[in-house]
Structure formats: C-alpha cells, structure tokens
N, C-alpha and C. Protein backbone atom coordinates (compact mmCIF):
# COMPACT_ATOMS: atom_id res chain seq x y z
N UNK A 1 227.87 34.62 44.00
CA UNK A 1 227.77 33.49 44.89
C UNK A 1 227.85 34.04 46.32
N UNK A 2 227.27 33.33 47.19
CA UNK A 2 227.04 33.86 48.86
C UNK A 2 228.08 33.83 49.47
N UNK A 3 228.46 34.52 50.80
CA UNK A 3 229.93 33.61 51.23
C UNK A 3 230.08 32.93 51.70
N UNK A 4 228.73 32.22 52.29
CA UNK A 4 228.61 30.74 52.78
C UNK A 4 228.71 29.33 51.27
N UNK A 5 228.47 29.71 50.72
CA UNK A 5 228.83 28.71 50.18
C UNK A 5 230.11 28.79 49.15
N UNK A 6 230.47 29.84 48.75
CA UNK A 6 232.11 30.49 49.00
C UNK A 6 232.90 29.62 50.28
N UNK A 7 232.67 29.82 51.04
CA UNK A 7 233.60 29.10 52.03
C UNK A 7 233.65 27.71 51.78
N UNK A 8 232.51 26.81 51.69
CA UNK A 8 232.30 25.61 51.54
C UNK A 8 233.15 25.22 50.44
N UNK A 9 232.99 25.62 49.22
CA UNK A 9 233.50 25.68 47.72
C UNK A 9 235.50 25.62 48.05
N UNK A 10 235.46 26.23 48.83
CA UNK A 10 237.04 26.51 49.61
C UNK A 10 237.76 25.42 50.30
N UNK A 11 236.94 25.03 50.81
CA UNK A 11 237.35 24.11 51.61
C UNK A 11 237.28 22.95 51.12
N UNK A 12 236.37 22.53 50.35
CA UNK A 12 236.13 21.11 49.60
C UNK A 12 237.31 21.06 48.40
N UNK A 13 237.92 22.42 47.80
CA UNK A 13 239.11 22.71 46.68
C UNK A 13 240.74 22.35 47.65
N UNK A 14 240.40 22.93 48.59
CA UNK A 14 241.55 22.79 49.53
C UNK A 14 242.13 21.21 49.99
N UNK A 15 240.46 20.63 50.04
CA UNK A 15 240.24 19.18 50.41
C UNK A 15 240.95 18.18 49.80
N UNK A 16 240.69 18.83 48.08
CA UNK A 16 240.82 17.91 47.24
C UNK A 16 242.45 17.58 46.94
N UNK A 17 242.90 19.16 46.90
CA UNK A 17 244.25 19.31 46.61
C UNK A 17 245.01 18.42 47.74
N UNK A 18 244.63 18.22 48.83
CA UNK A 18 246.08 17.53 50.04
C UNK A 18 245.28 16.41 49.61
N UNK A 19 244.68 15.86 48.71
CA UNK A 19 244.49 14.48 48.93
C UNK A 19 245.19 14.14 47.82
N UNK A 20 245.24 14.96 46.62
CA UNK A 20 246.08 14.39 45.29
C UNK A 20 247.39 14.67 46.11
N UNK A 21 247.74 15.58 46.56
CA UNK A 21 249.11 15.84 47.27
C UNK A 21 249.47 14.31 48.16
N UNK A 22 248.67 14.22 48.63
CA UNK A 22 248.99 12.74 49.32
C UNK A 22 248.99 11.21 48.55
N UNK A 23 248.59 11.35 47.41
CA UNK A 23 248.36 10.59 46.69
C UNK A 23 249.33 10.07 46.08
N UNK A 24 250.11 11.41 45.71
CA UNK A 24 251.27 11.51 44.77
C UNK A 24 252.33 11.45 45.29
N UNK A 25 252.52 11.17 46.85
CA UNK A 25 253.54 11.35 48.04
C UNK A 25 254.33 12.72 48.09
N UNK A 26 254.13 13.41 47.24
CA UNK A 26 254.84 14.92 47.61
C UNK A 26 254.06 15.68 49.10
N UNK A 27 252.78 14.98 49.57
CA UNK A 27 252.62 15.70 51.05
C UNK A 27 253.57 14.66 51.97
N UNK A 28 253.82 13.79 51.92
CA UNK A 28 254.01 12.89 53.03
C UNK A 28 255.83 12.57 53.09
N UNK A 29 255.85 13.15 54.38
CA UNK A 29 257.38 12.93 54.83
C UNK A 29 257.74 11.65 55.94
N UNK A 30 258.61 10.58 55.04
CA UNK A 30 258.57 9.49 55.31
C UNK A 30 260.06 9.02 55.77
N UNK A 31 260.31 7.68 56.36
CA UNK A 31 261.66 7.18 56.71
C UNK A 31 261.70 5.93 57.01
N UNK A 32 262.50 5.26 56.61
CA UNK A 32 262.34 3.75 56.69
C UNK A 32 263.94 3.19 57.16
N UNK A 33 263.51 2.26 58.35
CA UNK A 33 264.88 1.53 58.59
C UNK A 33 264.40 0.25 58.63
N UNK A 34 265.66 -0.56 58.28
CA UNK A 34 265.79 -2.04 58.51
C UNK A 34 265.57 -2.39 59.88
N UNK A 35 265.31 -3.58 60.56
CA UNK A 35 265.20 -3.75 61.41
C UNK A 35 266.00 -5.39 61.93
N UNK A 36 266.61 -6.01 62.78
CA UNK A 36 267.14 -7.32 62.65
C UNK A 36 266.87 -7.36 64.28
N UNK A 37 266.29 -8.79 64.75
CA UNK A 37 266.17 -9.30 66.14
C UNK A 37 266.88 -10.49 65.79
N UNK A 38 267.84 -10.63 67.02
CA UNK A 38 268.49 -11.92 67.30
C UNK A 38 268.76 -12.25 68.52
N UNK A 39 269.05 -13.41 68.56
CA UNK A 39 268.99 -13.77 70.11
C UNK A 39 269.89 -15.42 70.64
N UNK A 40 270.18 -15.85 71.57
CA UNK A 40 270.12 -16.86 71.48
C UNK A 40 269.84 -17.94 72.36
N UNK A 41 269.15 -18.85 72.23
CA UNK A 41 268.20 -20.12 72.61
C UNK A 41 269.14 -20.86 73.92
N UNK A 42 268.84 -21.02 74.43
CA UNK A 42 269.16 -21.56 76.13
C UNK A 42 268.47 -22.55 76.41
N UNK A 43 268.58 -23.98 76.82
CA UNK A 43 267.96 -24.72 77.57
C UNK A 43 268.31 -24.54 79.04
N UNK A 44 267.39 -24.22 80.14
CA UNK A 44 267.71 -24.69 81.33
C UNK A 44 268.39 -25.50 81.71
N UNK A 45 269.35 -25.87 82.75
CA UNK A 45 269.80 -26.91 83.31
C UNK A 45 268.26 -27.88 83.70
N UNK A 46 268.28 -29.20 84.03
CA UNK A 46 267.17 -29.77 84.48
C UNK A 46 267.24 -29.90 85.55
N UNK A 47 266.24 -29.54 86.41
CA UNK A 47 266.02 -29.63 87.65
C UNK A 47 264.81 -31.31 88.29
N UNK A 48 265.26 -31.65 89.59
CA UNK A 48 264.51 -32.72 89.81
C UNK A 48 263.89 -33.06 91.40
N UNK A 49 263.36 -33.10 91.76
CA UNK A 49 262.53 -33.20 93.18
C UNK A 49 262.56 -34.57 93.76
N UNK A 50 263.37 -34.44 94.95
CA UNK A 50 263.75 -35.69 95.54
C UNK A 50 264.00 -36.82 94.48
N UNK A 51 264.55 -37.01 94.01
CA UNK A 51 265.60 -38.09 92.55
C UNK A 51 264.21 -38.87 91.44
N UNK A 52 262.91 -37.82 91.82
CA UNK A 52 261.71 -37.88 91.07
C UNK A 52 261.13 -38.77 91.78
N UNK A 53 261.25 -39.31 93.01
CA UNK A 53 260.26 -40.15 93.89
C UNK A 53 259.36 -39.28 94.15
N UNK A 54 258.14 -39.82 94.80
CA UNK A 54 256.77 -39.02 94.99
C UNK A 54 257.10 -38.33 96.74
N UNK A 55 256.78 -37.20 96.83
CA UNK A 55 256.97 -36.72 97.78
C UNK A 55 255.75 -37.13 99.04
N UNK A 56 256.27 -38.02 99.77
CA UNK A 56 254.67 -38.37 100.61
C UNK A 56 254.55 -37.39 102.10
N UNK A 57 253.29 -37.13 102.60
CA UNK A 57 253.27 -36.66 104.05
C UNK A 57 251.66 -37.40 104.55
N UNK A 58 252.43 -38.24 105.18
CA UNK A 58 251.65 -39.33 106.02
C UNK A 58 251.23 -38.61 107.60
N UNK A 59 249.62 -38.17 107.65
CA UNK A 59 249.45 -37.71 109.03
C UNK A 59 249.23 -38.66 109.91
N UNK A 60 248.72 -39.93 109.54
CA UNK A 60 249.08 -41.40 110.25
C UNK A 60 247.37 -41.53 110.86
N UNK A 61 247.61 -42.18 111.64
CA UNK A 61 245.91 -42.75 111.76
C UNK A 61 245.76 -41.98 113.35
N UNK A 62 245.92 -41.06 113.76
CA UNK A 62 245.61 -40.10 114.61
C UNK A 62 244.90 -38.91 114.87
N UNK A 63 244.67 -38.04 113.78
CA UNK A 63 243.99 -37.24 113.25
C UNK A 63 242.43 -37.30 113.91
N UNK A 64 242.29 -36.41 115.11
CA UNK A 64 240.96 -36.56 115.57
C UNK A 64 239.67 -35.48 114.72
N UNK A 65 239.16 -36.09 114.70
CA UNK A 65 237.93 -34.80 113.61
C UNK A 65 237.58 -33.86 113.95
N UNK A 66 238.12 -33.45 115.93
CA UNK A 66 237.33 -32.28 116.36
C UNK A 66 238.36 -31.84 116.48
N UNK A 67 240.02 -31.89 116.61
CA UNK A 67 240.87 -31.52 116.53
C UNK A 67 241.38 -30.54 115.18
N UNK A 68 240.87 -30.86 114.43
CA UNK A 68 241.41 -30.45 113.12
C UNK A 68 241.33 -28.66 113.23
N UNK A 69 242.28 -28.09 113.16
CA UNK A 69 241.59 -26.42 113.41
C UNK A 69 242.99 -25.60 112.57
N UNK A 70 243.45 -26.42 111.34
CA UNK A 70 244.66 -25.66 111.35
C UNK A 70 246.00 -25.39 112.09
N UNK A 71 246.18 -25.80 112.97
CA UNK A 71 247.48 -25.90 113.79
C UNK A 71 247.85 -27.05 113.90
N UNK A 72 246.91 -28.00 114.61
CA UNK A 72 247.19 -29.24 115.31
C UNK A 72 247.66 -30.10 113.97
N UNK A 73 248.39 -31.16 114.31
CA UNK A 73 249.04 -32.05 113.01
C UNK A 73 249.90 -31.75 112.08
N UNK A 74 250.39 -30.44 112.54
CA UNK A 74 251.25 -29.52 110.98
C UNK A 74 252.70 -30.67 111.05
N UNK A 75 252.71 -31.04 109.73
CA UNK A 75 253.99 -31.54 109.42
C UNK A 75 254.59 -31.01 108.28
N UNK A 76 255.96 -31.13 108.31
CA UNK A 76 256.86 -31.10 107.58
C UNK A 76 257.26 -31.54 106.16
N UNK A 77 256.90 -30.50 105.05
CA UNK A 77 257.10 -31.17 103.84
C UNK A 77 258.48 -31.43 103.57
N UNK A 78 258.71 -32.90 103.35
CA UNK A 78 260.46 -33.01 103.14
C UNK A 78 260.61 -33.32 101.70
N UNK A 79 261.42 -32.56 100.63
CA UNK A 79 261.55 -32.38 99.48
C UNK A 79 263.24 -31.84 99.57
N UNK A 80 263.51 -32.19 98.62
CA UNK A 80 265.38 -31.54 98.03
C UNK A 80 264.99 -31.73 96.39
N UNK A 81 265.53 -30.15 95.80
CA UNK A 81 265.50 -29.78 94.94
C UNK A 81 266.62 -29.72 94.35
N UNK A 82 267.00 -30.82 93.15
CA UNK A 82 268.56 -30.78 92.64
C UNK A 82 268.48 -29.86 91.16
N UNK A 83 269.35 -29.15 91.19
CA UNK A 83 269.36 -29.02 89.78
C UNK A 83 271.06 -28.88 88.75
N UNK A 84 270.93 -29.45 87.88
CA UNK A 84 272.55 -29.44 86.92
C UNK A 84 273.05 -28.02 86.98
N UNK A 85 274.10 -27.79 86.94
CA UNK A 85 274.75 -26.30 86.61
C UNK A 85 274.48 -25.95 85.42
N UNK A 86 274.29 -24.76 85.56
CA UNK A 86 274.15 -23.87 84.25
C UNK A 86 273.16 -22.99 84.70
N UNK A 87 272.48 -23.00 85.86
CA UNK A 87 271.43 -22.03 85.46
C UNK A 87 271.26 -20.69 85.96
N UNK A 88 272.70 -20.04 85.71
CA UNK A 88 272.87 -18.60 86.57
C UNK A 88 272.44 -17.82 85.55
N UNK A 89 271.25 -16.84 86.35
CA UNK A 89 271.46 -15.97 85.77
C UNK A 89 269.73 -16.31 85.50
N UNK A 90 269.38 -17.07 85.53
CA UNK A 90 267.81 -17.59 85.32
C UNK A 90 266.91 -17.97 86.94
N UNK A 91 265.81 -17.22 87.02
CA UNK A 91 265.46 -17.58 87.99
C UNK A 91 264.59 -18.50 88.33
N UNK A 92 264.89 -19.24 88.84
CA UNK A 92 264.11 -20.57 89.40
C UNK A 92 263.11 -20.53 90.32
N UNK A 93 262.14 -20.95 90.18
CA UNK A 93 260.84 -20.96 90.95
C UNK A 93 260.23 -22.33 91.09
N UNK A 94 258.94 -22.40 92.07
CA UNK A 94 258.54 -23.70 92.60
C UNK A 94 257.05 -23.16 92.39
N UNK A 95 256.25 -23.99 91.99
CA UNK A 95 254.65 -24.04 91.93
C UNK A 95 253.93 -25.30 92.40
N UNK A 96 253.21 -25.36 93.55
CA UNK A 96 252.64 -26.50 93.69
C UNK A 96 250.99 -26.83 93.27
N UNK A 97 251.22 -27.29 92.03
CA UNK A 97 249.70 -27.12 91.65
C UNK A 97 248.82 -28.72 92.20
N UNK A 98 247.17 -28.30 92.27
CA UNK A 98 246.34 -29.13 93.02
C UNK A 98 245.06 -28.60 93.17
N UNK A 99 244.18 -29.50 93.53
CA UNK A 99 243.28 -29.33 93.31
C UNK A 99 242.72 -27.98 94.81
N UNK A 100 241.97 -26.85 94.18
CA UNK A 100 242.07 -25.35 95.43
C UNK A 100 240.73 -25.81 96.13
N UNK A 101 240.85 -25.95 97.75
CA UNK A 101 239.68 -26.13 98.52
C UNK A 101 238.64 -24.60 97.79
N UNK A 102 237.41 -24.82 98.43
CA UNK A 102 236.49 -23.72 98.21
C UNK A 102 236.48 -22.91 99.42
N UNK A 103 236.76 -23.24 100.02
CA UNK A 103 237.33 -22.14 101.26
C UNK A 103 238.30 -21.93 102.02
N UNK A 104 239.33 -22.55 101.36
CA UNK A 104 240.88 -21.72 101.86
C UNK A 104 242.37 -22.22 100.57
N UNK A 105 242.08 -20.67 100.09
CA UNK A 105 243.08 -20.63 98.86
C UNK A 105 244.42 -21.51 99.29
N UNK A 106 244.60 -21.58 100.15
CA UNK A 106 246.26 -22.17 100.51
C UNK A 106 245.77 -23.50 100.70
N UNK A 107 244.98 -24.26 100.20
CA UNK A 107 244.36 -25.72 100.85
C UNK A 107 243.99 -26.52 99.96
N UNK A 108 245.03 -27.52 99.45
CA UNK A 108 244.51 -28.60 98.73
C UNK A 108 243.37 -29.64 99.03
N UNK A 109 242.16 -29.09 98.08
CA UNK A 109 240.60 -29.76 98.58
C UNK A 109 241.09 -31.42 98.64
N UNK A 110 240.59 -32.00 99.42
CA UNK A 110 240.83 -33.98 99.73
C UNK A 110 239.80 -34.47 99.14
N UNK A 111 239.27 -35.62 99.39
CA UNK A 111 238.58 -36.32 98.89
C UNK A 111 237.31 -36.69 99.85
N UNK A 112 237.41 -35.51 100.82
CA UNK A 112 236.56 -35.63 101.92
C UNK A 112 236.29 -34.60 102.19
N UNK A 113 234.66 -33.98 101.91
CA UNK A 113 234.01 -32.80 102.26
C UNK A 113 234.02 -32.00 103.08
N UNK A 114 234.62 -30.66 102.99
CA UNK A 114 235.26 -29.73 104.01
C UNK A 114 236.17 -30.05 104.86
N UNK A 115 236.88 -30.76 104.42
CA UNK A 115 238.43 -31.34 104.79
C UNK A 115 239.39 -30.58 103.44
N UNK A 116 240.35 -30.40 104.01
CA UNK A 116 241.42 -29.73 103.20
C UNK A 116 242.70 -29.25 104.03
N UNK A 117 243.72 -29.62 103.51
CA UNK A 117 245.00 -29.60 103.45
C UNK A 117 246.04 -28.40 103.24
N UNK A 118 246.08 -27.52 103.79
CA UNK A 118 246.30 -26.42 103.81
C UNK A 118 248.19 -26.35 103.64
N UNK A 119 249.02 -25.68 102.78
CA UNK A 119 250.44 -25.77 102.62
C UNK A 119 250.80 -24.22 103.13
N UNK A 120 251.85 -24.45 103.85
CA UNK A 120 252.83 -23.30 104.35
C UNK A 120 254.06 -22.87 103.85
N UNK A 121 254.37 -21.58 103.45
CA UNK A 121 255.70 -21.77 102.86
C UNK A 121 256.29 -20.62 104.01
N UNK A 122 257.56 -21.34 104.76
CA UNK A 122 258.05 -20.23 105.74
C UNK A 122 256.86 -19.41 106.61
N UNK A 123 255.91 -20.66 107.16
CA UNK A 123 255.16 -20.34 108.06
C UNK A 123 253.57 -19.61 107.54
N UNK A 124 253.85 -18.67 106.66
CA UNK A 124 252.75 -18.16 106.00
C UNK A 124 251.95 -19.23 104.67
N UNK A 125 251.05 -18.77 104.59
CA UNK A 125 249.63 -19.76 103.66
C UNK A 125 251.10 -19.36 102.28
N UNK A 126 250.64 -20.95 101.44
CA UNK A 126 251.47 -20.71 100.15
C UNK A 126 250.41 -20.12 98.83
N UNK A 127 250.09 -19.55 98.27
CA UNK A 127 249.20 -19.43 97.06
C UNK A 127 249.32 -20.98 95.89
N UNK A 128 248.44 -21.41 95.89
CA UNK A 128 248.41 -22.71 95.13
C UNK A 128 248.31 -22.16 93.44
N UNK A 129 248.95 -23.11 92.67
CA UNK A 129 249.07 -22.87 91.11
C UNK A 129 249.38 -21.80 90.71
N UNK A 130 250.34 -21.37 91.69
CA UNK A 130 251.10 -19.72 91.25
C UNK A 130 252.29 -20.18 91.61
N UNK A 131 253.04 -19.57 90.35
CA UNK A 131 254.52 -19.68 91.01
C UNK A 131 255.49 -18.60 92.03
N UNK A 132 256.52 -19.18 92.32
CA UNK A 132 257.22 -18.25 93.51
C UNK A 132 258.40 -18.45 92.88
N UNK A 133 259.18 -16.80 93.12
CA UNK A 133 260.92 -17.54 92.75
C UNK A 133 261.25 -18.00 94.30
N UNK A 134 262.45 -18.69 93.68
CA UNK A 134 263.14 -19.23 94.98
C UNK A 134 264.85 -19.39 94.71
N UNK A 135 265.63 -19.83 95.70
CA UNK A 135 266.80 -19.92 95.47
C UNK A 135 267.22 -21.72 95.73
N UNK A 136 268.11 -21.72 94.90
CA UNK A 136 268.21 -22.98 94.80
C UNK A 136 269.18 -24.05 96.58
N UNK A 137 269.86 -22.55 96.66
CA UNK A 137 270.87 -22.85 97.82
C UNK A 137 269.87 -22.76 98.89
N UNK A 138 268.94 -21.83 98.93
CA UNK A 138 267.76 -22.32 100.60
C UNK A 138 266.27 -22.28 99.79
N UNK A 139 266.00 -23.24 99.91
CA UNK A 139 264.00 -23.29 99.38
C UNK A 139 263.50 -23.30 100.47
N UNK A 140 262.27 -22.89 100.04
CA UNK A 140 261.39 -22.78 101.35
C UNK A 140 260.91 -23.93 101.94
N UNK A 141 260.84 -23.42 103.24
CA UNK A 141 260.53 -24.66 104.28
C UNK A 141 259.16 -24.59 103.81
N UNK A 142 258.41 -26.25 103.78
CA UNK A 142 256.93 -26.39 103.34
C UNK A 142 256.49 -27.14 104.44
N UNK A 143 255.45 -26.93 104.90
CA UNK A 143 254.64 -27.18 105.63
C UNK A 143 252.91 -28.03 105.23
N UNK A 144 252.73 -29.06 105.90
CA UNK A 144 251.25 -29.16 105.60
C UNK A 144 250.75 -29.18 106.80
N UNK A 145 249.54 -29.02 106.67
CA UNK A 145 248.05 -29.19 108.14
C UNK A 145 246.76 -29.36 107.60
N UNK A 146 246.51 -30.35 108.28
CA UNK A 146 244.61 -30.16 107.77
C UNK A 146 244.11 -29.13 108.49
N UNK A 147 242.84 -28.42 107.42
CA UNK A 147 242.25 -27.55 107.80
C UNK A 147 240.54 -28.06 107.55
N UNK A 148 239.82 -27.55 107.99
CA UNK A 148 238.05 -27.94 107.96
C UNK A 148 237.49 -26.38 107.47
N UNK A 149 236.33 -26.98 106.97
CA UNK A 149 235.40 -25.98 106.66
C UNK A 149 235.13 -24.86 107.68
N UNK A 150 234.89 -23.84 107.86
CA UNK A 150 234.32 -23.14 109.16
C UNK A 150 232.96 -23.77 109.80
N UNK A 151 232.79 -24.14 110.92
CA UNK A 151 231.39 -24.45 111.59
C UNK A 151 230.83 -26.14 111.01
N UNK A 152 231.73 -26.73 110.46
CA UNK A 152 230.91 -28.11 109.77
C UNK A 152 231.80 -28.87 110.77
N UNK A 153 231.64 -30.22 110.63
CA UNK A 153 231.53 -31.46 111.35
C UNK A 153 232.26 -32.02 110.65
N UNK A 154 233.61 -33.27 111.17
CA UNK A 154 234.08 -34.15 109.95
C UNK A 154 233.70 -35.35 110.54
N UNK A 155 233.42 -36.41 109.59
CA UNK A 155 233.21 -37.91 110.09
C UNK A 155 234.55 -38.66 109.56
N UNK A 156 235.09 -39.89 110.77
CA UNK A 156 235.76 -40.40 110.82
C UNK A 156 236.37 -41.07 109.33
N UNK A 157 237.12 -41.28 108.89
CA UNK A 157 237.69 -42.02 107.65
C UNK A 157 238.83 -41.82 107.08
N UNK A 158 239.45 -42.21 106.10
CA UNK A 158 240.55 -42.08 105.59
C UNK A 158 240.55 -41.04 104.84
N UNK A 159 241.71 -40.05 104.48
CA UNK A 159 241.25 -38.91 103.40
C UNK A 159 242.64 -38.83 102.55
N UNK A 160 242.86 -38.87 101.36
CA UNK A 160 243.85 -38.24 100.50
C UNK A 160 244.12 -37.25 99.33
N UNK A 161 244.42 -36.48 98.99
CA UNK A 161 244.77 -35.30 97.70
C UNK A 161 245.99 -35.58 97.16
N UNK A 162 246.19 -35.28 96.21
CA UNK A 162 247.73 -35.34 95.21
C UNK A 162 247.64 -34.19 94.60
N UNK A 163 249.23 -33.51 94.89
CA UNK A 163 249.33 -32.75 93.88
C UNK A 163 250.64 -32.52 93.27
N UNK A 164 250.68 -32.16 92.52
CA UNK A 164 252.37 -31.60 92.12
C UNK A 164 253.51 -30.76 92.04
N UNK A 165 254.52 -30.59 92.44
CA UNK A 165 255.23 -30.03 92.86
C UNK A 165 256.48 -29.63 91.95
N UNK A 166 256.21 -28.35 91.19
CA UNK A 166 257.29 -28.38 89.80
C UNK A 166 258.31 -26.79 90.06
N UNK A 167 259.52 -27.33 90.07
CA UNK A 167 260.73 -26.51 90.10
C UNK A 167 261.15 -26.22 88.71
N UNK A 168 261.39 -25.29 88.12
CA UNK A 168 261.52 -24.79 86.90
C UNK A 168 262.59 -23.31 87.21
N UNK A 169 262.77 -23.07 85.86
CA UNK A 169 263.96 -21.72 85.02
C UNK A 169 262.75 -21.01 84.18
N UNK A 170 262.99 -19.68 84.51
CA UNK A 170 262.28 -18.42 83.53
C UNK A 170 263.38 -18.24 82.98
C-alpha cells in the first residue's frame, strides 16, 4: 500500500477510535453542579405628580407668531413629585413622554404645523421618552417655550399638545 493512502487509512482509524471513545464517555472529562437563584420581590413605594391633577402651562393669548424663536415665552413647569417611603436604595427617575416635533428632539410637536413646544430640564433641551434618574429631595427645574420650524411662518390661532409625565423606581 502507498504512504499516501497509509496516512489516510491512519487517520480515518484514529478518527474512529475518539469517536467510540467519546461515545462511551471514557474520552470526556465532565462536572456538574447544582445551581439555585433566589431573590426577593419588592414593590416600589408609589409615587404621584401634583396629587394626580393634570399639570397645565398656559402661555395665555399673547404669543406673537414672529416672536416665537425659542427664548421668548419660556415658562415654568410647576409639578411636585410625592412619593411613600420605602424607596431607598431604588432609583427614581422622570420620563416625559409625547408626541417628538420633526425638528427639535426636545419639542413636543402641537397641533399646529411647525409649532412645537420645546421642554428644559435645568436650562438644557430635555430628551423626550427617555428616562432620567433624579432625586426625589431636588427634581429638576422644567421649563417650557415654543419653538418654530427654521425659516417657516406661523399663522395666528390657538395651539395645544399633551403629554405625560411619569415618575417611577428601577
């Protein structure tokens, strides 16, 4: 026989043997432990936003259309965040979800085309439908302002958005 196919013949015998060897578990060095997860279940304290009244910010019937530029009109979101004891040790966060203008992430779109409502948290743009931790003893100061499209025009009328405002425990 050649020693090419000598070798082959070798290797396919060699092949065979670690596979009955494995078969039979005398190749395979093994170890097994038990395993147990436990834990235990926590409800949050409940938390509640102004005694669950709707949080309003009325810019009032002043609002000029060529005025609108992001600064002018900024008011004050007034909210108090209560929550029951118990929740040390868990961190609490605020998300204000709503509907996102198409051109400014921090800007709840209105009901009036390239008009939008832009929220501040401690002066800087807030990220909408993301949450933030926060502390329960100082929350962030919130801010609103209308903001406009870049370069468009607004016509006179009434405008409103809703959104919601949820304080929660991780």
């Amino acid at each position: 026989m050649c020693p090419y196919w000598k070798a082959i013949r070798a290797k396919r015998l060699s092949a065979l043997a670690l596979l009955a060897l494995m078969q039979t578990g005398a190749a395979q060095a093994a170890a097994t432990a038990d395993m147990v997860f436990y834990g235990t279940l926590n409800a949050p304290p409940p938390c509640t936003i102004n005694n669950g009244q709707t949080v309003e910010v009325d810019f009032g019937d002043r609002v000029g259309v060529s005025k609108v530029d992001g600064k002018n009109y900024l008011q004050l979101i007034n909210y108090r965040i209560t929550c029951e004891q118990g929740g040390g040790g868990m961190a609490l966060g605020l998300t204000l979800f709503g509907p996102v203008s198409g051109f400014d992430t921090a800007a709840l779109q209105t009901n009036v085309p390239d008009l939008a409502i832009r929220i501040m948290r401690d002066g800087q743009p807030l990220e909408l439908n993301k949450r933030i931790d926060i502390a329960i003893d100082s929350p962030p100061i919130l801010q609103a302002v209308p903001v406009k499209r870049a370069g468009m025009q607004l016509s006179s009328g009434t405008f409103s958005v809703t959104a919601t405002l949820l304080a929660d425990y991780l």
